[in-house]
C-alpha atoms as a PDB file:
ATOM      1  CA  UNK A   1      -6.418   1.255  -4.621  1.00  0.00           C
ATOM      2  CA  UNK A   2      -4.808   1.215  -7.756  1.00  0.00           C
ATOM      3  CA  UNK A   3      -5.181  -0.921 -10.695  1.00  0.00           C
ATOM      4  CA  UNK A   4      -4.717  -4.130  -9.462  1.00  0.00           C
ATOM      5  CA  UNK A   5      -6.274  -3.370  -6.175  1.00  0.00           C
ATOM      6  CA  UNK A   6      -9.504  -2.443  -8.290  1.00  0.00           C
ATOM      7  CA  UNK A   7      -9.280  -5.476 -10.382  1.00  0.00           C
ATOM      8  CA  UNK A   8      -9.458  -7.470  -7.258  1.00  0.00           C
ATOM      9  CA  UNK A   9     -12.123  -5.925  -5.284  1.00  0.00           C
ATOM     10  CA  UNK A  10     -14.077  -5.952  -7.975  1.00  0.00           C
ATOM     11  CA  UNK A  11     -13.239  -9.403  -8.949  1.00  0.00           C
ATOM     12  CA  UNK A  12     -14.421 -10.052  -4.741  1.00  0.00           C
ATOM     13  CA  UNK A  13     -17.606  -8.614  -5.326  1.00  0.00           C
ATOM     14  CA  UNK A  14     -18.702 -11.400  -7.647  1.00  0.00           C
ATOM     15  CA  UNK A  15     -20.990  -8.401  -9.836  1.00  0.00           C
ATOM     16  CA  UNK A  16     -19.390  -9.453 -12.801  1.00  0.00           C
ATOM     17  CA  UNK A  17     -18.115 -12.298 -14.557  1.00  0.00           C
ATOM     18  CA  UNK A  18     -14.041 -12.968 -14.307  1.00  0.00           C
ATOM     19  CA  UNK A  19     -14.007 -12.589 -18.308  1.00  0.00           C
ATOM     20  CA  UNK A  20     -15.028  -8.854 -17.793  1.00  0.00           C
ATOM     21  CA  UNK A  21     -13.037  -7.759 -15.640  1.00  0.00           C
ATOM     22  CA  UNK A  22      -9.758  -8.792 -17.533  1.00  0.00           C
ATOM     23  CA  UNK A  23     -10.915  -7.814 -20.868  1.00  0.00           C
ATOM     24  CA  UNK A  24     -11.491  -4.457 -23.109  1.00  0.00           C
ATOM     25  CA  UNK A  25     -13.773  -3.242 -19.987  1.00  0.00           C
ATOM     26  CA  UNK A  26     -10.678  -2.877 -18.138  1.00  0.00           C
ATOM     27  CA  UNK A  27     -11.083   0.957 -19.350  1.00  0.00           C
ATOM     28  CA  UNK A  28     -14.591   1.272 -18.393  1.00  0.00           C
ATOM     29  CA  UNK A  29     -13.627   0.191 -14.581  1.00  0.00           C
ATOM     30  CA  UNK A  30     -10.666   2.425 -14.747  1.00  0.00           C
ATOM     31  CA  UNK A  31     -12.535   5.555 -16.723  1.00  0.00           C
ATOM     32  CA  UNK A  32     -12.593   7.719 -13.457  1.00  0.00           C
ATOM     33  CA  UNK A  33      -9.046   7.284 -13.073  1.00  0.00           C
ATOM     34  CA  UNK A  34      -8.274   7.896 -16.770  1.00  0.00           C
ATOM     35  CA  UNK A  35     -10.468  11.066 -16.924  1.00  0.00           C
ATOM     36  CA  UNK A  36     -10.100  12.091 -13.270  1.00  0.00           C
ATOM     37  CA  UNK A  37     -13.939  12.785 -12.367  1.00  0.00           C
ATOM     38  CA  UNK A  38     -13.924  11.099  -8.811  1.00  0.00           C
ATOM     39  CA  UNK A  39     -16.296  13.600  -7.827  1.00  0.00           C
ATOM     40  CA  UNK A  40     -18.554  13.921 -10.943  1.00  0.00           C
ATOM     41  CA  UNK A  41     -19.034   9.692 -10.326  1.00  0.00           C
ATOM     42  CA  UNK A  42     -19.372  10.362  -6.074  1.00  0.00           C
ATOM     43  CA  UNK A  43     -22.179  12.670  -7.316  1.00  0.00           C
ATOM     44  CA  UNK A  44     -24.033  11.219 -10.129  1.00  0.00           C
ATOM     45  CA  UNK A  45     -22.915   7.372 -10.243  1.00  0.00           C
ATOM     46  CA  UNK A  46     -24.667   5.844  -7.044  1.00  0.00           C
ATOM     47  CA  UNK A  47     -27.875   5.148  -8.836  1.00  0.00           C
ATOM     48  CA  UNK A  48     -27.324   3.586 -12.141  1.00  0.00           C
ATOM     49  CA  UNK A  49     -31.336   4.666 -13.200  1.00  0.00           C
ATOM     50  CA  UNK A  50     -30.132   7.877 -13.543  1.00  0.00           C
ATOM     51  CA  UNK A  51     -28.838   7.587 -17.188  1.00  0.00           C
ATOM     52  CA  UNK A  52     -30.497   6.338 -20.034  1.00  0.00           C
ATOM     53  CA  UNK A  53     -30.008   2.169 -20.354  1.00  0.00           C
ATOM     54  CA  UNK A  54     -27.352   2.211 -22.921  1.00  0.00           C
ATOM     55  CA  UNK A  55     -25.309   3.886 -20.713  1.00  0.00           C
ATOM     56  CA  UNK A  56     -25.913   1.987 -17.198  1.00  0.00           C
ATOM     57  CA  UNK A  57     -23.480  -0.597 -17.743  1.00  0.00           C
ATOM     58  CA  UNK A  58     -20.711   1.448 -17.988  1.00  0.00           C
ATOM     59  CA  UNK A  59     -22.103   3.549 -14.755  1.00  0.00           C
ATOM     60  CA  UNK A  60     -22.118   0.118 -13.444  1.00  0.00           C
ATOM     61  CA  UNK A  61     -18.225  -0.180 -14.221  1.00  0.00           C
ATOM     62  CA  UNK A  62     -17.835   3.464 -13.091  1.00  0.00           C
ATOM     63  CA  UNK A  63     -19.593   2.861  -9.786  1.00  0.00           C
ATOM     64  CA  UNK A  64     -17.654  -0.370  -8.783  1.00  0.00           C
ATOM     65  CA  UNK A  65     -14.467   1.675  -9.026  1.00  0.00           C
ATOM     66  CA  UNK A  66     -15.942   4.328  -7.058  1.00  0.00           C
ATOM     67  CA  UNK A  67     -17.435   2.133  -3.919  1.00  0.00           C
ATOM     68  CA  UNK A  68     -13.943   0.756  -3.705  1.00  0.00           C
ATOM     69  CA  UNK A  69     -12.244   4.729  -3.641  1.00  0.00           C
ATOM     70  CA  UNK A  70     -14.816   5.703  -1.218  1.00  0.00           C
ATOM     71  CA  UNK A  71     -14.776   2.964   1.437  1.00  0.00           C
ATOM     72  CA  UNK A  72     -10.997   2.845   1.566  1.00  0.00           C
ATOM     73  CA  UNK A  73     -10.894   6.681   1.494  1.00  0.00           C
ATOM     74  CA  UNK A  74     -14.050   7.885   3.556  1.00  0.00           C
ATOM     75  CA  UNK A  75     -15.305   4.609   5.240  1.00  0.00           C
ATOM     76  CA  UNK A  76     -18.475   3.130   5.047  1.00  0.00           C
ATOM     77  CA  UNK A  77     -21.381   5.115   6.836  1.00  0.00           C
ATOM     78  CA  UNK A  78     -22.414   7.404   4.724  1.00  0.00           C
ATOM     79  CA  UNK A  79     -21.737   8.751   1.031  1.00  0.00           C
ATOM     80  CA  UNK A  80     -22.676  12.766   0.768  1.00  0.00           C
ATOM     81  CA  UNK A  81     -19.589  14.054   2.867  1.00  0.00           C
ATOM     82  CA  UNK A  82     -16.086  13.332   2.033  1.00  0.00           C
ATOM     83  CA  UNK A  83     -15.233  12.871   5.685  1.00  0.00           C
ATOM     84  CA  UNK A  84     -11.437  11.244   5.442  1.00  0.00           C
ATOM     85  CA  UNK A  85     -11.692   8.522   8.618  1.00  0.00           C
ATOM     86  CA  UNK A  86     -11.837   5.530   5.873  1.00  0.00           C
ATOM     87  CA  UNK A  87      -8.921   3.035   6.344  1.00  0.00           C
ATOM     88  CA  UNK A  88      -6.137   4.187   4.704  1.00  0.00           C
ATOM     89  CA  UNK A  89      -6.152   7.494   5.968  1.00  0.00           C
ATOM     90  CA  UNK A  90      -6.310   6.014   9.825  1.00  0.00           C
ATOM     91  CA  UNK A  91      -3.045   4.227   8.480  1.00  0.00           C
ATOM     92  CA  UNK A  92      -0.415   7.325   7.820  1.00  0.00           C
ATOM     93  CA  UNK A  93       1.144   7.306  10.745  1.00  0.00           C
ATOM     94  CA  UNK A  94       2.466   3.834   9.866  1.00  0.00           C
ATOM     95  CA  UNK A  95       4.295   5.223   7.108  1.00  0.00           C
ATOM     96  CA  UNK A  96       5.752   8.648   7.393  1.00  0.00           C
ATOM     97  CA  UNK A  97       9.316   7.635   7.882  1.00  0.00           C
ATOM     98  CA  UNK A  98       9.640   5.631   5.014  1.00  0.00           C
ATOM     99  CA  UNK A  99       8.325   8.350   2.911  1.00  0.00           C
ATOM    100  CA  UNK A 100      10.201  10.856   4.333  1.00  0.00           C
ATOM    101  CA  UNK A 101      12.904   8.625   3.536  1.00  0.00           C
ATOM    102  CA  UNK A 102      11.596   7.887  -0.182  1.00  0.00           C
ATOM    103  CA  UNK A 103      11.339  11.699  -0.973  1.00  0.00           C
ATOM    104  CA  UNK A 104      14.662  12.614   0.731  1.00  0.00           C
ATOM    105  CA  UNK A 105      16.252   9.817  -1.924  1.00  0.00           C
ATOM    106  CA  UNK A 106      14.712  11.256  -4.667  1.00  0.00           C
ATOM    107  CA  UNK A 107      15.426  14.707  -4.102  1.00  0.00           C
ATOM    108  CA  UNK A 108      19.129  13.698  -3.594  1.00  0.00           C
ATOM    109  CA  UNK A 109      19.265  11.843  -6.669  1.00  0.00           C
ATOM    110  CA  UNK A 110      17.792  14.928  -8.561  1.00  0.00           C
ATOM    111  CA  UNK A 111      14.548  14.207  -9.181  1.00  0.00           C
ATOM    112  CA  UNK A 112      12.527  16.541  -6.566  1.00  0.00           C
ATOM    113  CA  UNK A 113      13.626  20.315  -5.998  1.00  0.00           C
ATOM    114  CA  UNK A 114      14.365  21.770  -2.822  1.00  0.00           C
ATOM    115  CA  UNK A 115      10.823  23.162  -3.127  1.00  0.00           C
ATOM    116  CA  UNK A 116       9.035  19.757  -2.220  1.00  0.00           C
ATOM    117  CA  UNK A 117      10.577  19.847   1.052  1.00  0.00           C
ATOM    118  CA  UNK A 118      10.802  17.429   3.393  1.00  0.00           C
ATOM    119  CA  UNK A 119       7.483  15.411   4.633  1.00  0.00           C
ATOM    120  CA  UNK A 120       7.656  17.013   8.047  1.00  0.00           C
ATOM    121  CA  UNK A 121       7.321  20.126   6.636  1.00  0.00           C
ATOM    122  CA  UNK A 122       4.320  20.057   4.538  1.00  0.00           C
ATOM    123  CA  UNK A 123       0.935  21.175   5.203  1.00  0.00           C
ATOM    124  CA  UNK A 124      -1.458  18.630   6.645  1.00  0.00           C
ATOM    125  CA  UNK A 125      -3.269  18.545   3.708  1.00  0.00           C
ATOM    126  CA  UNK A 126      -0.498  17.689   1.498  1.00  0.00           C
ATOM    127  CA  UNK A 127       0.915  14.964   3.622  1.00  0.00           C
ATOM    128  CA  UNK A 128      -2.586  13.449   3.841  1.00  0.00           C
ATOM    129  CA  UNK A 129      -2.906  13.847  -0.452  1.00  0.00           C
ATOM    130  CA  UNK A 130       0.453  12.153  -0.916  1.00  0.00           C
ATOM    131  CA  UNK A 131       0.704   9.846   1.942  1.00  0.00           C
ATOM    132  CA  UNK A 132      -2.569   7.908   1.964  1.00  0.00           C
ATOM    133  CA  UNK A 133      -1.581   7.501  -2.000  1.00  0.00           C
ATOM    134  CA  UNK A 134       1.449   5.554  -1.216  1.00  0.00           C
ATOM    135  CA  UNK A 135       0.163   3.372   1.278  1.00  0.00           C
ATOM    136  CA  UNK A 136      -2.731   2.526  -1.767  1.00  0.00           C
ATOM    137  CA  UNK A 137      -0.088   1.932  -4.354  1.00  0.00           C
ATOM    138  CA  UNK A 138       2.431   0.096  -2.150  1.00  0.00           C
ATOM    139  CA  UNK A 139      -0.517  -2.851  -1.310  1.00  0.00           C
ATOM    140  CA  UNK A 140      -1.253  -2.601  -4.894  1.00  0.00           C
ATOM    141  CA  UNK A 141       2.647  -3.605  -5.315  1.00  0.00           C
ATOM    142  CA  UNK A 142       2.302  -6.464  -3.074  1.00  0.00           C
ATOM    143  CA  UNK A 143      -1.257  -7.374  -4.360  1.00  0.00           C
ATOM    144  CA  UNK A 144       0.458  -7.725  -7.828  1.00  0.00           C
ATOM    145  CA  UNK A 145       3.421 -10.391  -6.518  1.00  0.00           C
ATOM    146  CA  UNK A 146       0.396 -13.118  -6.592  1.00  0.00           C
ATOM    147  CA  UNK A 147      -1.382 -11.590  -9.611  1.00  0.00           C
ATOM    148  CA  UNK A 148      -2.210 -13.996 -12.580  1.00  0.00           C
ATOM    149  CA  UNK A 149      -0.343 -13.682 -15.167  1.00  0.00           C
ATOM    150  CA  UNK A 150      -2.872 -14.185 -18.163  1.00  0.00           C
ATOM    151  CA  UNK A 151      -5.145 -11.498 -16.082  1.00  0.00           C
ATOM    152  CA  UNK A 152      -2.156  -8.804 -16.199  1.00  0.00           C
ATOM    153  CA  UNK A 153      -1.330  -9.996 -20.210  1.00  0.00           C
ATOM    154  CA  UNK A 154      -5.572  -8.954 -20.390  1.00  0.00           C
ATOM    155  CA  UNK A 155      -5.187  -6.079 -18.307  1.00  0.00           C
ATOM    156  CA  UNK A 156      -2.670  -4.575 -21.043  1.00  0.00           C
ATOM    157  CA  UNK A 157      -4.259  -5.747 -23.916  1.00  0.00           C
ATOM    158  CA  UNK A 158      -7.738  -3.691 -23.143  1.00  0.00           C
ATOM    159  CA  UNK A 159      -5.543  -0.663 -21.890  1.00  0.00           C
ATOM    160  CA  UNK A 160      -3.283  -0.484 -25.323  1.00  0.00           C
ATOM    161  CA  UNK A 161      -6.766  -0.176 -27.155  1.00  0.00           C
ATOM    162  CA  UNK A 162      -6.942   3.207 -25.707  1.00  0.00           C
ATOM    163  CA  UNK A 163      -4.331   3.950 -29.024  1.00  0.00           C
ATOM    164  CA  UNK A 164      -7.006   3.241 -31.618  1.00  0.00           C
ATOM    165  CA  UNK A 165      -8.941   6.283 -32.494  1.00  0.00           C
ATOM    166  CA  UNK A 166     -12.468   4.458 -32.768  1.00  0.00           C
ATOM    167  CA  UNK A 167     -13.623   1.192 -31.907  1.00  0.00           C
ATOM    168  CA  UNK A 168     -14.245  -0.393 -28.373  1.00  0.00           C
ATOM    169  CA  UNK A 169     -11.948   0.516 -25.439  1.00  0.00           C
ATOM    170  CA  UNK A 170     -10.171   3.352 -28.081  1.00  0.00           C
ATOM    171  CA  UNK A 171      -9.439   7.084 -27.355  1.00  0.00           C
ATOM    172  CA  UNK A 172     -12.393   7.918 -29.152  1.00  0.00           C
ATOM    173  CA  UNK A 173     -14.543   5.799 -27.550  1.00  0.00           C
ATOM    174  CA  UNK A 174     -13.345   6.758 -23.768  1.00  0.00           C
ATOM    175  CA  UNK A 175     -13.697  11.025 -24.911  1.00  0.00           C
ATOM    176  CA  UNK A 176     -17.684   9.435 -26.541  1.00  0.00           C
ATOM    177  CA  UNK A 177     -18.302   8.080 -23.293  1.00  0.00           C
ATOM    178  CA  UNK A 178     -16.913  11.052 -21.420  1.00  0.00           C
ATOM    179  CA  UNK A 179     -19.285  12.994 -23.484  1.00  0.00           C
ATOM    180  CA  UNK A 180     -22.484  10.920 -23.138  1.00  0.00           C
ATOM    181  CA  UNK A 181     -22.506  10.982 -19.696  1.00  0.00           C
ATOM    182  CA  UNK A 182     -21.924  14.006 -19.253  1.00  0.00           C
ATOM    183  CA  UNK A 183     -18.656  14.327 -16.796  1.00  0.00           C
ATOM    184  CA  UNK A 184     -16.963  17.296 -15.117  1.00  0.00           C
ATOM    185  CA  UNK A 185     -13.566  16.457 -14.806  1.00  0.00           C
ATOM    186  CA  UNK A 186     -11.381  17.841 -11.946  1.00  0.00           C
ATOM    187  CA  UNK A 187      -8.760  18.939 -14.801  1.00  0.00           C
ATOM    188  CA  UNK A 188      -8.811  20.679 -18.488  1.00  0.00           C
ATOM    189  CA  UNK A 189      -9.209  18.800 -21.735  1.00  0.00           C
ATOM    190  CA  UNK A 190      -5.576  18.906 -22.565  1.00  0.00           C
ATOM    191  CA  UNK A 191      -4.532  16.801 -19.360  1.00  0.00           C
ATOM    192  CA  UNK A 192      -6.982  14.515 -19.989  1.00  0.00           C
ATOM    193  CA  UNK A 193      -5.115  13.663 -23.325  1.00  0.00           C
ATOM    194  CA  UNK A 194      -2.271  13.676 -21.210  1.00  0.00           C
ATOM    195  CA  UNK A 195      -3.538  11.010 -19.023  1.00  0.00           C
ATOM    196  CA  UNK A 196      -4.899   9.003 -21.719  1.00  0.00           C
ATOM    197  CA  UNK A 197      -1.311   8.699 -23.098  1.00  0.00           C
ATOM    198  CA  UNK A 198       0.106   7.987 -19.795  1.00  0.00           C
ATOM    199  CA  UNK A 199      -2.276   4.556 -19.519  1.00  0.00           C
ATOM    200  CA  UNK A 200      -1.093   3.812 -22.926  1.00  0.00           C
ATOM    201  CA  UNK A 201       2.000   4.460 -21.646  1.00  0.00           C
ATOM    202  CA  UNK A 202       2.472   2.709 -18.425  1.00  0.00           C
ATOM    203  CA  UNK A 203       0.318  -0.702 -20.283  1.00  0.00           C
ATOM    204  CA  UNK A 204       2.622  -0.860 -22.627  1.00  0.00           C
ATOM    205  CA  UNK A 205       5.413  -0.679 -20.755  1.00  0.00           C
ATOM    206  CA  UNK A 206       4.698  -2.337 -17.416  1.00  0.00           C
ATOM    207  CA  UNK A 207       6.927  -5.987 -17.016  1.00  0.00           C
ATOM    208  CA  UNK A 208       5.192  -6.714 -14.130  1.00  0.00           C
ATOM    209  CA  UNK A 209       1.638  -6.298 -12.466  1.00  0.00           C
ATOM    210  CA  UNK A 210       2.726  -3.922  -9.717  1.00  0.00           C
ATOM    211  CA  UNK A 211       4.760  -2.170 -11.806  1.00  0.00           C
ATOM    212  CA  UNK A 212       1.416   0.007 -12.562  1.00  0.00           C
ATOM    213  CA  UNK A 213       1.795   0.945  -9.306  1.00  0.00           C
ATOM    214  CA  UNK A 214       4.842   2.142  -9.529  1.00  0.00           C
ATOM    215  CA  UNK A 215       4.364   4.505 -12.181  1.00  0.00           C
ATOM    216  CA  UNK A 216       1.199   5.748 -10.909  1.00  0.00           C
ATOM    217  CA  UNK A 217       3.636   6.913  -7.607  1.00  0.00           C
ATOM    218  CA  UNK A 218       5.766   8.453 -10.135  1.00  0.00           C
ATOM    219  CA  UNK A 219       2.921  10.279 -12.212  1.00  0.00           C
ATOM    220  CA  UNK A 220       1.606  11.393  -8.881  1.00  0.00           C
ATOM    221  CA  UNK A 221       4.749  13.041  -7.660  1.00  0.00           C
ATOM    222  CA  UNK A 222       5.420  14.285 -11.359  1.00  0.00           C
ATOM    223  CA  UNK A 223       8.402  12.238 -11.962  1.00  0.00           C
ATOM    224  CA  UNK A 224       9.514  10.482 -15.263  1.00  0.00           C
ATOM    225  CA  UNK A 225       9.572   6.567 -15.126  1.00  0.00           C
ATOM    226  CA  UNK A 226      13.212   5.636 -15.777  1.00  0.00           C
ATOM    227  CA  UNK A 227      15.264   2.768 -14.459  1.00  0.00           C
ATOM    228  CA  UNK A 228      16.702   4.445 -11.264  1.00  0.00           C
ATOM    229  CA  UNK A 229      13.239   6.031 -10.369  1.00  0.00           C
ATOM    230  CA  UNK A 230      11.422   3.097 -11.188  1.00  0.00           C
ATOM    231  CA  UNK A 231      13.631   1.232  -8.791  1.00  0.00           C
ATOM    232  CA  UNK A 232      13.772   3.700  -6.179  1.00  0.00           C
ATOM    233  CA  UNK A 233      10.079   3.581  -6.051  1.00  0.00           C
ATOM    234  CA  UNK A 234       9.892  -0.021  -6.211  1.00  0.00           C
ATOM    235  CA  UNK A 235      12.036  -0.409  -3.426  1.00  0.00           C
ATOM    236  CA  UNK A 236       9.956   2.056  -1.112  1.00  0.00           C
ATOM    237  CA  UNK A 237       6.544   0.902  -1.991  1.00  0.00           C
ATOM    238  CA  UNK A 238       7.799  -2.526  -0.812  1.00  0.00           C
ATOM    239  CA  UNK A 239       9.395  -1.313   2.564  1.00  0.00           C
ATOM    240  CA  UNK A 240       6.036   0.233   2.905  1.00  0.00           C
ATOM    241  CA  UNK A 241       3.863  -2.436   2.217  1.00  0.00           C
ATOM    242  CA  UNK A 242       5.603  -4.588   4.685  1.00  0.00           C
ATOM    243  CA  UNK A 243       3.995  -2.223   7.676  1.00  0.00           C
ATOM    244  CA  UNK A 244       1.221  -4.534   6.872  1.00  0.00           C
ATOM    245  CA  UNK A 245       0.123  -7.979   7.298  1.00  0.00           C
ATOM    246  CA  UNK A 246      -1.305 -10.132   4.807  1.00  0.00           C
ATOM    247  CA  UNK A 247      -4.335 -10.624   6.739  1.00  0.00           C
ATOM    248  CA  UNK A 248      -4.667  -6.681   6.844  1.00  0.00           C
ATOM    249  CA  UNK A 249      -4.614  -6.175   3.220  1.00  0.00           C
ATOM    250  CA  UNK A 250      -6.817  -9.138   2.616  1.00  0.00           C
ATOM    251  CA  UNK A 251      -9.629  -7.650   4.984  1.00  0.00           C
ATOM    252  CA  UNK A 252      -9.667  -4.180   3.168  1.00  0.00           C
ATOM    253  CA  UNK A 253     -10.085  -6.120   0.044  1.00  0.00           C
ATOM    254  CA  UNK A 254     -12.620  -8.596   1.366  1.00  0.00           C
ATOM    255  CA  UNK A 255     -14.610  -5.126   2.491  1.00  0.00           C
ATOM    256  CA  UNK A 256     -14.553  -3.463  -0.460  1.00  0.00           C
ATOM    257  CA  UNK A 257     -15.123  -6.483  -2.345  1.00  0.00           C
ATOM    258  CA  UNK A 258     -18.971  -6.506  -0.060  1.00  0.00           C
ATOM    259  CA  UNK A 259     -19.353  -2.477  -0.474  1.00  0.00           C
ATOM    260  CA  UNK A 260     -19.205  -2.899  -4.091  1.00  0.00           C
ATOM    261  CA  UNK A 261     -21.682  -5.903  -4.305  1.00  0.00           C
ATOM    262  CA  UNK A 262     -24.406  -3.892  -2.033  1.00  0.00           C
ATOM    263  CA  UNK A 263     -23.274  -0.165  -2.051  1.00  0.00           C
ATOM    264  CA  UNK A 264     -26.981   0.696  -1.087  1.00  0.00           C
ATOM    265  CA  UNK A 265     -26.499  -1.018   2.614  1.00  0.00           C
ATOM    266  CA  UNK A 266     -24.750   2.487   3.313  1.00  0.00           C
ATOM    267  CA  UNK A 267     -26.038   4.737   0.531  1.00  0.00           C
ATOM    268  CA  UNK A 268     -27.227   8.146   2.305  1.00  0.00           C
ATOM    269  CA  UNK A 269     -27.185  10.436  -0.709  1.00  0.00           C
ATOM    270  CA  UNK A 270     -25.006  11.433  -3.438  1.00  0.00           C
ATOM    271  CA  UNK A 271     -21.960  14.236  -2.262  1.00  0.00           C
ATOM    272  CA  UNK A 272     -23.097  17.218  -1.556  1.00  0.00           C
ATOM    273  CA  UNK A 273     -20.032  19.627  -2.298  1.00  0.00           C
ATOM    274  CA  UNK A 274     -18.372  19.377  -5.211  1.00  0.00           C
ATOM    275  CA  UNK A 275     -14.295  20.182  -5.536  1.00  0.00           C
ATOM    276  CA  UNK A 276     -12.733  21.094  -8.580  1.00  0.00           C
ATOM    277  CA  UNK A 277      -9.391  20.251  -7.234  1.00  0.00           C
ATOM    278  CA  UNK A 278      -7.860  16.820  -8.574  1.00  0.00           C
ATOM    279  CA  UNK A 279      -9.173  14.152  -5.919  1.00  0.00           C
ATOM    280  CA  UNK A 280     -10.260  10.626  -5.194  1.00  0.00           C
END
């Protein structure tokens, strides 16, 4: 999932109040994103009693971010092997025309080199990285066509805070946090500032919820947001996300929505490898 997707599944769980979730926390449920430290959280975030009480409610945040990453990535049985049989992976198949299709555009519009190569031709690995992640934002895109309005307006507002150098929600706060915990991040300290700046970035910029998604596609595939790309993208993600059926996307967020309200029904132990490569 991506932003909105989280905003929902969390807003399923019915762990926190509505007024949370579109406010200035918006950075604590997003933190693992913003500071990419998937696997720090998949092995220290499970149990909140593992860090001191002022910090548990933001592990709280952190964690019901994670559940929803996990179950959608590596299912629901277990939590100490990142085993890739959760939904969307099962789902690439559906889609590997369309991105062929999506890349090919790109690439003849300028935007990829030659060295990207066509979908068929990448490594398993790669194809699973970059495909799963476009099925993820492209429901995202159609979660976002029914999104409230006043939710998204929130959504920005607690993002743009990362600007401020102290204060709630600020850049300060998020690299405090970072340090009180504790993280190992899956990149260096100068991408993280990177990252911070693209969130500022992409809040203050987005017109429309699912344009978050959008951008993230383009982040992930290390391509400026401009009109044409942002359209480009737009236009894929949708042709994508009409491989599935409403009642589809509403099950995976009706799961994840349970997962994150009782992550201990299938709780078997924190991960047990860790990878310094980026990941979710």
């Amino acid at each position: 999932m991506d932003l909105i997707g989280h905003c929902l599944t969390i807003e399923k769980s019915n762990i926190f109040e509505v007024e949370e979730i579109y406010s200035p926390k918006i950075t604590e449920f997003m933190f693992v994103n913003i500071m990419h430290c998937h696997d720090w959280g998949y092995r220290n975030c499970w149990k909140l009693d593992r860090f001191k009480p002022s910090l548990q409610e933001s592990v709280k945040c952190i964690r019901a971010h994670l559940v929803c990453d996990w179950v959608v990535h590596y299912g629901s049985n277990q939590t100490n092997e990142k085993l890739q049989i959760g939904w969307v992976y099962s789902q690439i198949h559906r889609i590997t025309d369309l991105a062929s299709a999506y890349f090919r555009e790109l690439r003849v519009l300028g935007y990829l080199g030659d060295k990207f190569g066509d979908v068929c031709e990448w490594s398993p690995r790669k194809k699973m990285n970059i495909l799963h992640s476009l099925i993820e934002y492209a429901i995202d895109l159609r979660l976002g066509e029914d999104f409230d309005q006043n939710k998204f307006e929130a959504i920005k507002k607690g993002l743009l805070l990362l600007q401020n150098e102290t204060g709630y929600g600020s850049r300060g706060w998020i690299k405090k946090l970072f340090e009180e915990l504790d993280v190992k991040s899956d990149r260096e300290e100068d991408y993280l500032d990177h990252s911070i700046n693209e969130m500022i970035d992409d809040a203050a910029q987005a017109s429309f919820p699912g344009e978050f998604a959008v951008r993230t596609t383009l982040h992930k595939a290390n391509i400026k947001p401009n009109a044409q790309t942002l359209s480009v993208t737009r236009k894929y993600l949708e042709k994508i996300a009409s491989v599935f059926s409403e009642d589809e996307i509403n099950q995976i967020v009706s799961d994840v929505g349970k997962a994150i309200y009782n992550p201990e029904q299938f709780y078997t132990g924190p991960l047990s490898t860790y990878n310094d490569s980026p990941s979710l």
